[in-house]
Protein backbone atom coordinates (compact mmCIF):
# COMPACT_ATOMS: atom_id res chain seq x y z
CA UNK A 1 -44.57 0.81 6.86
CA UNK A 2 -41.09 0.64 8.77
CA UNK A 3 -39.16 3.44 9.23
CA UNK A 4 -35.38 2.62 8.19
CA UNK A 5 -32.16 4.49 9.55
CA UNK A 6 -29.25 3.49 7.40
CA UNK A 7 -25.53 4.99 8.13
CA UNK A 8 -23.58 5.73 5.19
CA UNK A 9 -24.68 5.89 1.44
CA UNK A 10 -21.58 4.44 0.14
CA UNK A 11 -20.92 1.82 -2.73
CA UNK A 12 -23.37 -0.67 -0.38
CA UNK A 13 -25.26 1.94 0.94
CA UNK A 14 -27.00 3.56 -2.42
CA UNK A 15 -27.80 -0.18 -3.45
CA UNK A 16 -29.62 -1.20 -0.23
CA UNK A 17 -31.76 2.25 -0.08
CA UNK A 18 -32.40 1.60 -3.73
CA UNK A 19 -33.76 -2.02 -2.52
CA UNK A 20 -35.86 -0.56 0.57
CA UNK A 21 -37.35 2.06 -1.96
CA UNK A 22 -39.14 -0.57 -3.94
CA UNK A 23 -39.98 -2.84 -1.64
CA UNK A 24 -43.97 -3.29 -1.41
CA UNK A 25 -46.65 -5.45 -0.59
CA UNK A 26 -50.13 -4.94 -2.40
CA UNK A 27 -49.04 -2.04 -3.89
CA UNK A 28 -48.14 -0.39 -0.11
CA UNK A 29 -44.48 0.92 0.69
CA UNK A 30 -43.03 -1.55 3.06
CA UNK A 31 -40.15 1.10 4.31
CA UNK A 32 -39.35 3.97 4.18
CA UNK A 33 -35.36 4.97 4.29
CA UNK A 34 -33.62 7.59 5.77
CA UNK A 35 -29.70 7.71 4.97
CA UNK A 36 -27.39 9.96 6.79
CA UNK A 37 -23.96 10.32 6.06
CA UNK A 38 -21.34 13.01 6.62
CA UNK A 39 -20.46 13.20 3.03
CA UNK A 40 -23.22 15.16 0.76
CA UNK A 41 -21.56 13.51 -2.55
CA UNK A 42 -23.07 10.03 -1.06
CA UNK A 43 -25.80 11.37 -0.46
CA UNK A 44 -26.21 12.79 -3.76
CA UNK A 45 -25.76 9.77 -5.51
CA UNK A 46 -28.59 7.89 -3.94
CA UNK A 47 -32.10 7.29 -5.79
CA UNK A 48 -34.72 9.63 -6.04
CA UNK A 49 -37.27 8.12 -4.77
CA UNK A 50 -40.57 9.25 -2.14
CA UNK A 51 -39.11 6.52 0.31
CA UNK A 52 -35.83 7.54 0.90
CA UNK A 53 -34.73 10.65 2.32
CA UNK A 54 -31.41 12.02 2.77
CA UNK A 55 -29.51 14.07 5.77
CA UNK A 56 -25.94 14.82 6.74
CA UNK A 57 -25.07 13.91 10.12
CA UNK A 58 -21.43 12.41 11.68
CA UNK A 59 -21.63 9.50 13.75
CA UNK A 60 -19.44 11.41 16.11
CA UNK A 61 -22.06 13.37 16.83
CA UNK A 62 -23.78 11.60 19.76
CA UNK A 63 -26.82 13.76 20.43
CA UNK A 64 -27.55 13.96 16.62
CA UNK A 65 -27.40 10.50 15.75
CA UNK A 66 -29.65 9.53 18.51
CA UNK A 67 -32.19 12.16 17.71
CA UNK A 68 -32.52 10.77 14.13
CA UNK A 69 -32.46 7.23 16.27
CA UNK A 70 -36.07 7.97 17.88
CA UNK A 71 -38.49 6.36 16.11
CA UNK A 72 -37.04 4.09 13.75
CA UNK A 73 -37.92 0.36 13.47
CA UNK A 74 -33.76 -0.29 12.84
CA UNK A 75 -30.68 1.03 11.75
CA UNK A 76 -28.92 -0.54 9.32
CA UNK A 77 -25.12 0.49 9.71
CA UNK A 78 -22.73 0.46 5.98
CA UNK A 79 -20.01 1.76 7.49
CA UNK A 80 -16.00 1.11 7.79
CA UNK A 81 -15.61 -1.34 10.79
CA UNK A 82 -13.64 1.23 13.12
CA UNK A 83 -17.17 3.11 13.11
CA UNK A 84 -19.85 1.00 13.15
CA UNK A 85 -19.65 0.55 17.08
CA UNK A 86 -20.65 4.25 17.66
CA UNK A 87 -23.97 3.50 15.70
CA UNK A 88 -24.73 0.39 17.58
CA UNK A 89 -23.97 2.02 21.17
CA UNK A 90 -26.76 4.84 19.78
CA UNK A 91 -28.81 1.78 18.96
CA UNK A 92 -29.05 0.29 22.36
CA UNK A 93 -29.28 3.87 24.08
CA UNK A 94 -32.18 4.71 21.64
CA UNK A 95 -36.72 5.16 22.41
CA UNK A 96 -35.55 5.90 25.89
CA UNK A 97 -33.92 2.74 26.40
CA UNK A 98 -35.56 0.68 24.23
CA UNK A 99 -33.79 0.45 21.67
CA UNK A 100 -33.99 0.18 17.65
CA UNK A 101 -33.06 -2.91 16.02
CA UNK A 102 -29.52 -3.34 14.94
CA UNK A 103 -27.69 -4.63 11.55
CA UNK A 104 -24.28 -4.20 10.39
CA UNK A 105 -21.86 -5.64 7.28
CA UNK A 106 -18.89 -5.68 9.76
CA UNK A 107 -15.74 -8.27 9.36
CA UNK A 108 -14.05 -7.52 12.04
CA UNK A 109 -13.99 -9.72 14.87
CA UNK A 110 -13.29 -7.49 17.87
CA UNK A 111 -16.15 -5.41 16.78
CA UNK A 112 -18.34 -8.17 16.57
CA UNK A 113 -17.02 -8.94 20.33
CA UNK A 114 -18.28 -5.88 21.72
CA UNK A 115 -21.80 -5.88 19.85
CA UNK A 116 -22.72 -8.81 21.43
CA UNK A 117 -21.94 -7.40 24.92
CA UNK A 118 -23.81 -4.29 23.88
CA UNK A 119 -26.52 -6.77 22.79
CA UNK A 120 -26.49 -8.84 26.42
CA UNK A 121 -30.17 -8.17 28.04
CA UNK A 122 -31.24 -5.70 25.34
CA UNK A 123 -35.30 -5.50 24.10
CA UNK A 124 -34.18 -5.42 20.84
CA UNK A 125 -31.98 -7.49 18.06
CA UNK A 126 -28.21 -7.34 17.74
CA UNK A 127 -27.55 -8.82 14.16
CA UNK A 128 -23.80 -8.06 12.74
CA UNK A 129 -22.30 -9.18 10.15
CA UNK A 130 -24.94 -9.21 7.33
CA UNK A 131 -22.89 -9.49 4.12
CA UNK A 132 -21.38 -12.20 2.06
CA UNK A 133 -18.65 -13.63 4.47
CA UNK A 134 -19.65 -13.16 7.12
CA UNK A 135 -23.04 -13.59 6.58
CA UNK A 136 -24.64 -15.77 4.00
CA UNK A 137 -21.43 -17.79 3.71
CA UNK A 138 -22.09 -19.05 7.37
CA UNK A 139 -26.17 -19.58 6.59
CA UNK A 140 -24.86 -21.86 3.93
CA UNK A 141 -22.11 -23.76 6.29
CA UNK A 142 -24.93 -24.39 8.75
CA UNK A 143 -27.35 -25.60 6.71
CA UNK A 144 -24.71 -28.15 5.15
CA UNK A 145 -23.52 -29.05 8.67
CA UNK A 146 -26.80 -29.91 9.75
CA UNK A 147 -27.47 -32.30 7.60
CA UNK A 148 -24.60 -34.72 8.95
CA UNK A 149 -25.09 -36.61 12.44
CA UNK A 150 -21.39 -36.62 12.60
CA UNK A 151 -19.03 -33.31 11.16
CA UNK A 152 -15.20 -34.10 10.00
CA UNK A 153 -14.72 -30.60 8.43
CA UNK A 154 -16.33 -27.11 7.20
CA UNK A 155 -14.69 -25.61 4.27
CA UNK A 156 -16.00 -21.69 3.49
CA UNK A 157 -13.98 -20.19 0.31
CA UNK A 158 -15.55 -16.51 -0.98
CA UNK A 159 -14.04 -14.34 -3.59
CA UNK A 160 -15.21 -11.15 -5.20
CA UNK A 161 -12.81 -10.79 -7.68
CA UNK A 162 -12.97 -8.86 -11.52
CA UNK A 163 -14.50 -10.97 -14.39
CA UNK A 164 -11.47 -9.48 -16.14
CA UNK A 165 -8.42 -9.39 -14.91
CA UNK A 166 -5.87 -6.87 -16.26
CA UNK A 167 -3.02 -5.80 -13.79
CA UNK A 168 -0.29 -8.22 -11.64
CA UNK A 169 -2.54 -8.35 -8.72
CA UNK A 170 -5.36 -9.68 -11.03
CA UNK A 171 -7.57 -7.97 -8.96
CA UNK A 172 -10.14 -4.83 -9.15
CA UNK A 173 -11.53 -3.07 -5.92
CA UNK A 174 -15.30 -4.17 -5.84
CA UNK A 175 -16.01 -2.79 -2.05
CA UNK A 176 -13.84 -1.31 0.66
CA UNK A 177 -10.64 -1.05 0.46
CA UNK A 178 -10.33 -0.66 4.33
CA UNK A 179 -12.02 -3.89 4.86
CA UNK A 180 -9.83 -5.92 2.35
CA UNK A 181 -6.57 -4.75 4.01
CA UNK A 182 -7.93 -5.23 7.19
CA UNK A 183 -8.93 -9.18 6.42
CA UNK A 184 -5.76 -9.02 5.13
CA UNK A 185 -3.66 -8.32 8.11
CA UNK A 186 -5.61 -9.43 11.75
CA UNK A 187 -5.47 -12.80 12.81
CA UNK A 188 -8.05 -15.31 11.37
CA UNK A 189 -10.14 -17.66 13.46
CA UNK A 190 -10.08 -21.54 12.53
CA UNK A 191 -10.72 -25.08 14.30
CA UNK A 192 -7.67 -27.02 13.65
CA UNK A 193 -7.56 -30.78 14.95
CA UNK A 194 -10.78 -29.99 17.03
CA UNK A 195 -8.99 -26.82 19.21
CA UNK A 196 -10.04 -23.43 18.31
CA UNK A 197 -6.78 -21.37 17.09
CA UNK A 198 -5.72 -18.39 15.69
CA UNK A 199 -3.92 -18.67 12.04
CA UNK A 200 -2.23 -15.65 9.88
CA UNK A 201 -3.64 -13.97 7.36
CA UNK A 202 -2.57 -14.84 3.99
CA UNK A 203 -1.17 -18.05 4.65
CA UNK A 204 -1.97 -21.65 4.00
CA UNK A 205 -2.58 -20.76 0.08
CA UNK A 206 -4.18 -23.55 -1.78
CA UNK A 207 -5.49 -23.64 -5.09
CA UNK A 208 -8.39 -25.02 -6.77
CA UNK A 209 -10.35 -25.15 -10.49
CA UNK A 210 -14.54 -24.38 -10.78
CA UNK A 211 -16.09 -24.34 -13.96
CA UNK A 212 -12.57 -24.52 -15.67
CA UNK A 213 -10.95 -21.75 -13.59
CA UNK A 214 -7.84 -21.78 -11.62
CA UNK A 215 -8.19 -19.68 -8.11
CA UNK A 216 -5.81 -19.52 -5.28
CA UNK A 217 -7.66 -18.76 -1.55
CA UNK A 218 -5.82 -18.16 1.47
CA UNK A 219 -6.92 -17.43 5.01
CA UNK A 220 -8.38 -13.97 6.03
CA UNK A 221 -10.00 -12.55 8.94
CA UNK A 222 -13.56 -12.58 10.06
CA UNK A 223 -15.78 -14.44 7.05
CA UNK A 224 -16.16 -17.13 9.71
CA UNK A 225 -18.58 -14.87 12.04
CA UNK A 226 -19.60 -16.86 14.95
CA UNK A 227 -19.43 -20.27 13.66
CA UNK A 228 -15.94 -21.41 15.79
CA UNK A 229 -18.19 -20.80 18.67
CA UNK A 230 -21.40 -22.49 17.22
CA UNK A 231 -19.21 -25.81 15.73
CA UNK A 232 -16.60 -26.05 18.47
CA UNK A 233 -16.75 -29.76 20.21
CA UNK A 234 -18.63 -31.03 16.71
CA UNK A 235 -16.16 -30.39 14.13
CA UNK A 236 -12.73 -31.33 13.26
CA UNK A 237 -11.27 -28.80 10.68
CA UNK A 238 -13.41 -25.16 10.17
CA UNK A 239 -12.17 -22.71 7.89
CA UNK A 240 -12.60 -19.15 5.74
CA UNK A 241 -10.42 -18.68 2.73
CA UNK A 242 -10.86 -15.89 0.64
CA UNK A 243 -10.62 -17.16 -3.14
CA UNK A 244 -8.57 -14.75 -5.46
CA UNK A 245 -6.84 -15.36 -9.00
CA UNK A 246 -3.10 -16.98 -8.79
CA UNK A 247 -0.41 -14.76 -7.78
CA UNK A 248 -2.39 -12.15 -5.60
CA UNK A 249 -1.10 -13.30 -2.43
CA UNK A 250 2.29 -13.14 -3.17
CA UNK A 251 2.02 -9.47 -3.88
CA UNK A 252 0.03 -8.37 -1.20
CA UNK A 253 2.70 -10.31 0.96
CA UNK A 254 5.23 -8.76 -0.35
CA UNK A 255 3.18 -4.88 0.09
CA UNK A 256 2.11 -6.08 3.98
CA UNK A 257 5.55 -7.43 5.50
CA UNK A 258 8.10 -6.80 3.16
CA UNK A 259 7.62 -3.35 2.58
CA UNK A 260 6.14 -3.33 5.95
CA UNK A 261 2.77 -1.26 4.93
CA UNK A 262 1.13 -3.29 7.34
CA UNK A 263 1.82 -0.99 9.70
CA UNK A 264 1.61 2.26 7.11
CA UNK A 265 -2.77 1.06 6.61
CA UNK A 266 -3.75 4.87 5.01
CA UNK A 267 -0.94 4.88 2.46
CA UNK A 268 -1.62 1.52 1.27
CA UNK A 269 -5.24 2.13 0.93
CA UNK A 270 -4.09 5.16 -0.90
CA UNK A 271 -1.98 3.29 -3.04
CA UNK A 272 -4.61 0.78 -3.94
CA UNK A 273 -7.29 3.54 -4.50
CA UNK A 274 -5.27 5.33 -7.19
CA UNK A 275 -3.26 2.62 -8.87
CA UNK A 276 -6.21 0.00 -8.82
CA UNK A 277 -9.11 0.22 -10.76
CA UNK A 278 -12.98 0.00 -9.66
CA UNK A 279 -14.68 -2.55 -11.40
CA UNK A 280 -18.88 -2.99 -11.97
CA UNK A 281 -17.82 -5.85 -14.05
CA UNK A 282 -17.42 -8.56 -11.44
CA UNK A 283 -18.16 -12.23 -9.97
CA UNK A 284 -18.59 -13.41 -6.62
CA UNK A 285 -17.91 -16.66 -6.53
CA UNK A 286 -19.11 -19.10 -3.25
CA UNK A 287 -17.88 -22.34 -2.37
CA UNK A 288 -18.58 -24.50 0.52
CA UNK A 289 -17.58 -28.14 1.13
CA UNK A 290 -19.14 -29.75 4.17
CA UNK A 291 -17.72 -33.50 5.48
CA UNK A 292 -18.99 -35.86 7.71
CA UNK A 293 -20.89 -38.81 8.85
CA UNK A 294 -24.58 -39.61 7.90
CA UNK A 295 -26.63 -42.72 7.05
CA UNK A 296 -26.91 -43.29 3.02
CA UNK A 297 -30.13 -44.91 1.15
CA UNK A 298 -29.58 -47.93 3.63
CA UNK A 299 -29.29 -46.43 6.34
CA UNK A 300 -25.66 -47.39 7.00
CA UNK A 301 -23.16 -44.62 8.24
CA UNK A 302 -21.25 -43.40 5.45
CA UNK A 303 -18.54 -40.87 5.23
CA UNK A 304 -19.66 -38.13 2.51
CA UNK A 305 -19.26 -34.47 1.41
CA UNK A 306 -22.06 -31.97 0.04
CA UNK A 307 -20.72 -28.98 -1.68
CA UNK A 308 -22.65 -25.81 -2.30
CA UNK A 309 -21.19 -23.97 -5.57
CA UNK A 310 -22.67 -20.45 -6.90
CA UNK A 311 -21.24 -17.94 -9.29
CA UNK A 312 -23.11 -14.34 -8.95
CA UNK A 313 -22.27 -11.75 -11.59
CA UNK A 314 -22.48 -7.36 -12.46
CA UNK A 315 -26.23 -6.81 -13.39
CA UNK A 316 -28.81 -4.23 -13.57
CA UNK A 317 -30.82 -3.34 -10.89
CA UNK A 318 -33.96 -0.95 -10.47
CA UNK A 319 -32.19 0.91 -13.70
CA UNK A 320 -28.66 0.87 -12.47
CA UNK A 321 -25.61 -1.17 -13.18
CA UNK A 322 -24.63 -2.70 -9.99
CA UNK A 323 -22.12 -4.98 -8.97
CA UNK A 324 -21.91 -8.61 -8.08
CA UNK A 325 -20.59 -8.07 -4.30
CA UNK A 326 -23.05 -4.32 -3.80
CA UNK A 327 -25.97 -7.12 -5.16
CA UNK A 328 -24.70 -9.61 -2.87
CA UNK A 329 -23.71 -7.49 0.20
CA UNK A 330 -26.34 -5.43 -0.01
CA UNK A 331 -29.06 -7.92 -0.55
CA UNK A 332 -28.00 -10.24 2.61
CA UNK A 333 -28.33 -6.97 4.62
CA UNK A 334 -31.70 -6.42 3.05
CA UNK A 335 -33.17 -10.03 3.49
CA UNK A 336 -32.03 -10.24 7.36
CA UNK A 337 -33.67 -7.32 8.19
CA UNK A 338 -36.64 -8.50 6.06
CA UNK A 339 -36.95 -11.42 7.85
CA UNK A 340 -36.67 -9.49 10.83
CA UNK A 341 -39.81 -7.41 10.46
CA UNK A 342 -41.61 -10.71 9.32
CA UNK A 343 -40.50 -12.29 12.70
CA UNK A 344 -38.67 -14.50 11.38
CA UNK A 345 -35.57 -14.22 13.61
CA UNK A 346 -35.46 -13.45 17.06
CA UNK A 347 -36.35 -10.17 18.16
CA UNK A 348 -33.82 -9.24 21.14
CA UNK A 349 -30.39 -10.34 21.73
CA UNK A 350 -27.36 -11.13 19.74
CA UNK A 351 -28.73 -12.83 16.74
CA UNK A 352 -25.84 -15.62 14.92
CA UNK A 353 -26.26 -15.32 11.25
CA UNK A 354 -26.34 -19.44 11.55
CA UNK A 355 -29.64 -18.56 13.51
CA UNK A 356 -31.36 -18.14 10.10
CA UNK A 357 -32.83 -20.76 8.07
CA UNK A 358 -30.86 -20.88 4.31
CA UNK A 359 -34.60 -21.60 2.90
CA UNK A 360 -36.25 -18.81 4.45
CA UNK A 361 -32.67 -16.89 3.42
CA UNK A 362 -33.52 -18.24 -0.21
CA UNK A 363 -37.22 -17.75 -0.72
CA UNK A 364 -37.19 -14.27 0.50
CA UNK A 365 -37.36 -11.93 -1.95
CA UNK A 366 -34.16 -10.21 -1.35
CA UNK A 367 -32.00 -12.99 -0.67
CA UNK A 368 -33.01 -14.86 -3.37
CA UNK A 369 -30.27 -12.96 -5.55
CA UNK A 370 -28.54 -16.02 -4.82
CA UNK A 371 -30.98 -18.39 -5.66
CA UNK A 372 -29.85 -17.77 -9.48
């Protein structure tokens, strides 16, 4: 049995310790789960189970966080982005310079930056940006992308959005309110032409139908992960658009630059928090179109496109209602450190979430919440 540190018990948080708690081979715990957080109401919500134990700590509290540190196999980190850093500095410092293995859910692209430097030489594995975008979304690009000898574009579109929309922004928060507004407003990474460029957020708004519905995506920072490093020199057009109903965008323009909230983050999240409802009832939806060269049935070079296409909705889970993007978010985090213990990705270093095989991803038994 593995001994799991995970840092906040939040809306992702309670779902993942709930999927550590039952996870068992031949009838034997496979982890146990300790949450900290600096909130008890978190930590009250989570499930009461032998495996999971609960403790308040701050991650501003150095000394603290390392001491509950010693002795874990990894430390899963559910935090806002501005934090997680603190918990993956403890992580390299921890076992007397060892180290404890190390997963986040993080978007943001400057904290991804500075994990892998932390992760440069280290005994143990760096692995950020576990989630949906980034994280699954870029297993999926890869494992479209490698089936071409020749790439002409990567196309990554992700949405978590309400199965039923009610207000102008036809939208519902599903997950952090920080982290949307924060995609929302940094640059966003893309290959454009072949050259690796920075594009706004929020532009470039295109729309497109799946299974009879109309959605509008636009670009947004950090679902791309590492892949403008991993396909640069191979591809000609890469990017992440995050997929919303028509007529979002032009609000949350409107909010960001012409009432200049941009700049004003806490009220806006404040806004959004008490004039925007939570939703359980969700879908995420996933769409990925890959271009390119490869030989067809006669083995001629043909130009052709494979598209990967999945809808994932609200369902129960060990007892609880959960929803699509906490089953989704919280199961990629899950699988990758599953695969982890089974040694299925590398052990030290920075580890790419393109590093992982989609099948593996697939079979295992947490990822495969996408397999349906």
């Amino acid at each position: 049995m593995k001994n799991i540190l995970l840092v906040g018990g939040g809306k992702i948080g309670v779902v993942v310790a709930a999927l550590l708690a039952h996870a068992e081979t031949d009838g034997e715990a496979d982890y146990h789960v300790t949450v900290v957080d600096r909130e008890e109401e978190p930590l009250a919500a989570l499930p009461r189970h032998p495996q999971v134990s609960a403790q308040r700590l701050d991650v501003g509290d150095e000394a603290s966080l390392k001491q509950v540190l010693e002795g874990k196999f990894a430390v899963l980190s559910a935090l806002p982005y501005h934090l997680t850093l603190k918990v993956a500095q403890a992580a390299r410092e921890a076992n007397q310079g060892r180290g404890v293995h190390y997963l986040d859910l993080t978007e943001d692209v400057a904290s991804t930056r500075r994990i892998r430097e932390l992760a440069e030489g280290a005994a143990c594995a760096f692995i950020p940006q576990c989630g949906l975008a980034p994280g699954f979304i870029g297993i999926v690009a890869s494992d479209l992308a490698q089936r071409f000898t020749s790439l002409d574009s990567v196309r990554m579109r992700v949405g978590a959005l309400p199965a039923y929309p009610s207000n102008a922004l036809n939208y519902n928060l599903t997950w952090s309110t920080e982290g949307v507004i924060n995609e929302y407003i940094e640059p966003c990474e893309a290959i454009v032409d072949g050259r690796r460029v920075e594009v706004p957020a929020l532009e470039e708004r295109e729309e497109f139908s799946l299974d009879g519905v109309l959605y509008e995506a636009f670009n947004t920072s950090g679902g791309l992960g590492t892949l403008c490093e991993t396909l640069q020199g191979r591809v000609r057009t890469l990017n992440y658009r995050t997929i919303r109903y028509p007529g979002h965008a032009a609000i949350m323009k409107a909010l960001l630059h012409d009432l200049r909230l941009k700049d004003r983050r806490e009220l806006l999240a404040d806004i959004l928090e008490n004039a925007v409802p939570a939703t359980t009832q969700d879908v995420v939806v996933i769409f990925v179109t890959v271009s390119g060269v490869r030989p067809d049935e006669s083995g001629r070079p043909r130009f052709m496109q494979d598209t990967y296409a999945r809808k994932i909705y609200s369902r129960d889970l060990h007892g609880s209602m959960r929803s699509a993007i906490q089953i989704t978010t919280a199961g990629s985090l899950v699988a990758m450190l599953d695969l982890l213990a089974a040694q299925r990705l590398p052990q030290s270093g920075f580890v790419r979430q393109e590093d992982t095989k989609l099948s593996d991803f697939l079979a295992n038994r947490f990822g495969n919440v996408y397999a349906g």
